[in-house]
Protein backbone atom coordinates (compact mmCIF):
# COMPACT_ATOMS: atom_id res chain seq x y z
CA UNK A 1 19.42 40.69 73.67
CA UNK A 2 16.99 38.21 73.69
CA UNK A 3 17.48 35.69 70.94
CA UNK A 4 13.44 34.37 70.76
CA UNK A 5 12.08 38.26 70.36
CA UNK A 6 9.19 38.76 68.18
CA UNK A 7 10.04 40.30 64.78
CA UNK A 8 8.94 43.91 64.80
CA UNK A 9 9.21 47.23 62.44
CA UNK A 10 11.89 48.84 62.54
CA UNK A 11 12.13 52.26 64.23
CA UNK A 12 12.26 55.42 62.11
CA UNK A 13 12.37 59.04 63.02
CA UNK A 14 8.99 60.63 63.33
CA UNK A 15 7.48 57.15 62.30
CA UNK A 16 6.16 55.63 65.95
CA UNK A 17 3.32 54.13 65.78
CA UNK A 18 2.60 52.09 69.18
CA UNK A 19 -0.12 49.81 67.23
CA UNK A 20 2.60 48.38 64.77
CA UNK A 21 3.86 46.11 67.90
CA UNK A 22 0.72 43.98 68.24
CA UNK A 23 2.58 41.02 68.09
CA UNK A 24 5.00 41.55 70.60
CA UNK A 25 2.19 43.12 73.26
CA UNK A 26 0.08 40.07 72.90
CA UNK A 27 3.12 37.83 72.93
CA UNK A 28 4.23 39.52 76.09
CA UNK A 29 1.43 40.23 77.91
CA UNK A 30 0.45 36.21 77.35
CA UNK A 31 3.77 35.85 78.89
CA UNK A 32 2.95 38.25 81.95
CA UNK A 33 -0.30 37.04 82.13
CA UNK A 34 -1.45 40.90 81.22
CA UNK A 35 -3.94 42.52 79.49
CA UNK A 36 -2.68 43.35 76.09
CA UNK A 37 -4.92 46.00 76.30
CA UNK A 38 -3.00 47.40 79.58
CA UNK A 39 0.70 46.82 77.78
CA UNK A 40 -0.97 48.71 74.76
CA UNK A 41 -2.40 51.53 76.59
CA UNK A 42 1.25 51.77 78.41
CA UNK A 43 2.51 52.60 74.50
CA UNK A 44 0.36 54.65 73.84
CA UNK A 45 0.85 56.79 77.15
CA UNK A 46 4.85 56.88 76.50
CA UNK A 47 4.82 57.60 72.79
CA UNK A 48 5.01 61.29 73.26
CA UNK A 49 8.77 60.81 73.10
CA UNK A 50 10.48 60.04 70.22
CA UNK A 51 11.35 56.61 70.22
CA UNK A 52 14.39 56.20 67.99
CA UNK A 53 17.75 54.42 68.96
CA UNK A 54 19.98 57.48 68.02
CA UNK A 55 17.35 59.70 69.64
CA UNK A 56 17.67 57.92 72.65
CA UNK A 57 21.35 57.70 73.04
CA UNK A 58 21.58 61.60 72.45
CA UNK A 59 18.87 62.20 74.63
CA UNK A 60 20.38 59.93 77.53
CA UNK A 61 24.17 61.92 76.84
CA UNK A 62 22.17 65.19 77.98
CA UNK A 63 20.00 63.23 81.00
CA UNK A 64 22.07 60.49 81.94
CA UNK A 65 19.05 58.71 83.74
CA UNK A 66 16.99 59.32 80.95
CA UNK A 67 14.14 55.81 80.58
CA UNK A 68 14.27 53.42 77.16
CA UNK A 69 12.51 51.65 74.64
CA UNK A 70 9.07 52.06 73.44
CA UNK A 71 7.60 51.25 77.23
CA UNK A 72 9.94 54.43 78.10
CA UNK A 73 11.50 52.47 80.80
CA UNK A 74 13.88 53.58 83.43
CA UNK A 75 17.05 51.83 84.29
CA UNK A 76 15.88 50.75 88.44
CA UNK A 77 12.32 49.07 86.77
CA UNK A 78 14.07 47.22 84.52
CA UNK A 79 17.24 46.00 86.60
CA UNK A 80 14.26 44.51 89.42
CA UNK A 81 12.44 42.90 86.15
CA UNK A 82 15.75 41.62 84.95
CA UNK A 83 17.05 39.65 88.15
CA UNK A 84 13.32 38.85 89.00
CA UNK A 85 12.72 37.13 85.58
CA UNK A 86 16.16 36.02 84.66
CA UNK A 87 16.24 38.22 81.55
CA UNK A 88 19.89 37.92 79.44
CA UNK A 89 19.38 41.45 78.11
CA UNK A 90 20.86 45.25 79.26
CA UNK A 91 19.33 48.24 79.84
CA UNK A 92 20.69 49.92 77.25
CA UNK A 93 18.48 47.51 74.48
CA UNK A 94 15.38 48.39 75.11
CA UNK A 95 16.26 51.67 73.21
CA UNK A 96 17.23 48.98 70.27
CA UNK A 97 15.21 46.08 70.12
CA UNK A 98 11.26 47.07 70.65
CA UNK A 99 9.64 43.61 71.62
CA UNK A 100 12.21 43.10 74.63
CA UNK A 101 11.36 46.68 75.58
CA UNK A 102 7.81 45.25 75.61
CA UNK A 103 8.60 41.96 76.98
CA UNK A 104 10.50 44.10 79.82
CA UNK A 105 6.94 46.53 80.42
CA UNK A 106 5.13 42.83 80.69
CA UNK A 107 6.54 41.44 82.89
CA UNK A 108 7.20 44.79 84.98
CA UNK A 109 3.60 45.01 85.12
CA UNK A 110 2.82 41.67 85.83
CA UNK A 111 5.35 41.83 89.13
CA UNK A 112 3.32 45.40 90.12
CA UNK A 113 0.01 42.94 89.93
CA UNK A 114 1.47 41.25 92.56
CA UNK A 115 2.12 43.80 95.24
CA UNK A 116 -1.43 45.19 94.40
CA UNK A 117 -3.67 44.80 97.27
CA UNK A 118 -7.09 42.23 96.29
CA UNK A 119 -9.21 44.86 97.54
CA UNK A 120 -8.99 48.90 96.67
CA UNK A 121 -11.07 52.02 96.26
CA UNK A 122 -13.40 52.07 93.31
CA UNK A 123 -12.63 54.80 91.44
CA UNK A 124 -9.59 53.04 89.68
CA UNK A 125 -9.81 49.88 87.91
CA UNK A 126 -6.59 47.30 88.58
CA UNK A 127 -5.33 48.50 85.29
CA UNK A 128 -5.28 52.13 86.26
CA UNK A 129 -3.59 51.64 89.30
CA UNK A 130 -0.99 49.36 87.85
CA UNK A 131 -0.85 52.08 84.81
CA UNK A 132 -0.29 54.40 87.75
CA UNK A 133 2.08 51.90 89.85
CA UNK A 134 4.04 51.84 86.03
CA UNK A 135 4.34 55.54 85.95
CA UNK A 136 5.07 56.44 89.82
CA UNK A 137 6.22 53.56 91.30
CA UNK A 138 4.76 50.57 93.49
CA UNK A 139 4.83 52.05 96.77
CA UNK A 140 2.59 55.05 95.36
CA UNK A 141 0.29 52.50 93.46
CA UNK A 142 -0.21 51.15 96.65
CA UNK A 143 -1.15 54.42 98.19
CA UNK A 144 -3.55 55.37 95.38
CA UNK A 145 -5.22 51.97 95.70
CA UNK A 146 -6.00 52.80 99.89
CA UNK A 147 -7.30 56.17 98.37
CA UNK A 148 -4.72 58.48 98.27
CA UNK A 149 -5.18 61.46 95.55
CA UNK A 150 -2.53 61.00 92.96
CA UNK A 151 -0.27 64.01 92.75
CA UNK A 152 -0.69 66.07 89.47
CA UNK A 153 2.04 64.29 87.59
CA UNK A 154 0.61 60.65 88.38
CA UNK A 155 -3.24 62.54 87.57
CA UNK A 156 -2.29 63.37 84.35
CA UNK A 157 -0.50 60.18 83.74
CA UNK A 158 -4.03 58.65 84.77
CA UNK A 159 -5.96 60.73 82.22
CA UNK A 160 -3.73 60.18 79.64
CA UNK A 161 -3.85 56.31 80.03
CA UNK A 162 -7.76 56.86 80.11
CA UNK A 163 -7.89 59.07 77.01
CA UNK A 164 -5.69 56.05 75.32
CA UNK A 165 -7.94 53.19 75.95
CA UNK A 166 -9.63 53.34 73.00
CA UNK A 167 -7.03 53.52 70.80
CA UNK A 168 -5.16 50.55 72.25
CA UNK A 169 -8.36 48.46 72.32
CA UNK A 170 -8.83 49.86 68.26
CA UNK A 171 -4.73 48.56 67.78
CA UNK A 172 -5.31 44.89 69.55
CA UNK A 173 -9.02 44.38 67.32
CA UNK A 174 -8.44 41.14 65.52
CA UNK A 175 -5.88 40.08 67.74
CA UNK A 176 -5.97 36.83 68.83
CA UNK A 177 -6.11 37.83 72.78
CA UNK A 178 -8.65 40.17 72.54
């Protein structure tokens, strides 16, 4: 794991709250060069699982390629962000240690922002389409941006990350990036 994370609450049953990482999303997304706003909203759009290490081990026993961590990541994501960024950490700690699962979502995100085309249809904002990209993958979040319709999974993914914008912009108030 990594040795410089950011200290953050511990994980309890029933007790996720994506707004008690501030620190490590504004740490991170500085990192990325991200809006913490965009990490945040992520959190908020994965929280409807239980985010819990023992959870998470149980839960990947019955789905073996079950994602991890608080970003809800799955195991192909993070093995590109690991060899692209030189992380020391495994897969299997993002369901332990929440600011590398962060860190991991950062810099994830920040390496979708860079396969985005400059220029793409108007009715997403970058964020939403790397949201989307996050969710479906960066060959559909390159679709999406020319203007193809996102499939009903990857729409309601969309409206869920656009229903949580306020409440991540409401977590990061104060912070010092926003």
């Amino acid at each position: 794991m990594d040795t410089d994370s950011v200290r953050v609450p511990p994980l309890r049953p029933g007790g996720y709250d994506p707004a008690a990482y501030v620190g490590a999303v504004v740490r991170a997304a500085e990192e990325a060069g991200v809006s913490p706003r965009l990490v945040m909203g992520i959190l908020h759009n994965e929280a409807y699982k239980p985010h819990h290490p023992l959870l998470e081990r149980l839960w990947q026993w019955w789905k073996p390629g079950a994602s991890f961590g608080v970003a809800n990541m799955h195991r192909a994501a993070f093995e590109q962000v690991r060899r692209a960024h030189g992380l020391s950490g495994r897969w299997q700690d993002l369901r332990d240690d929440p600011a590398f699962a962060i860190r991991a979502a950062a810099l994830h995100l920040k390496d979708l922002d860079g396969m985005l085309p400059a220029r793409h249809v108007r009715r997403y904002t970058r964020d939403e389409l790397l949201a989307l990209g996050y969710n479906a993958g960066e060959r559909n979040m390159r679709a999406f941006a020319r203007g193809v319709p996102p499939g009903p999974m990857a729409w309601s993914y969309l409206r869920r990350f656009r229903a949580c914008r306020r409440r991540a912009a409401e977590a990061l108030a104060g912070s010092p990036a926003e």
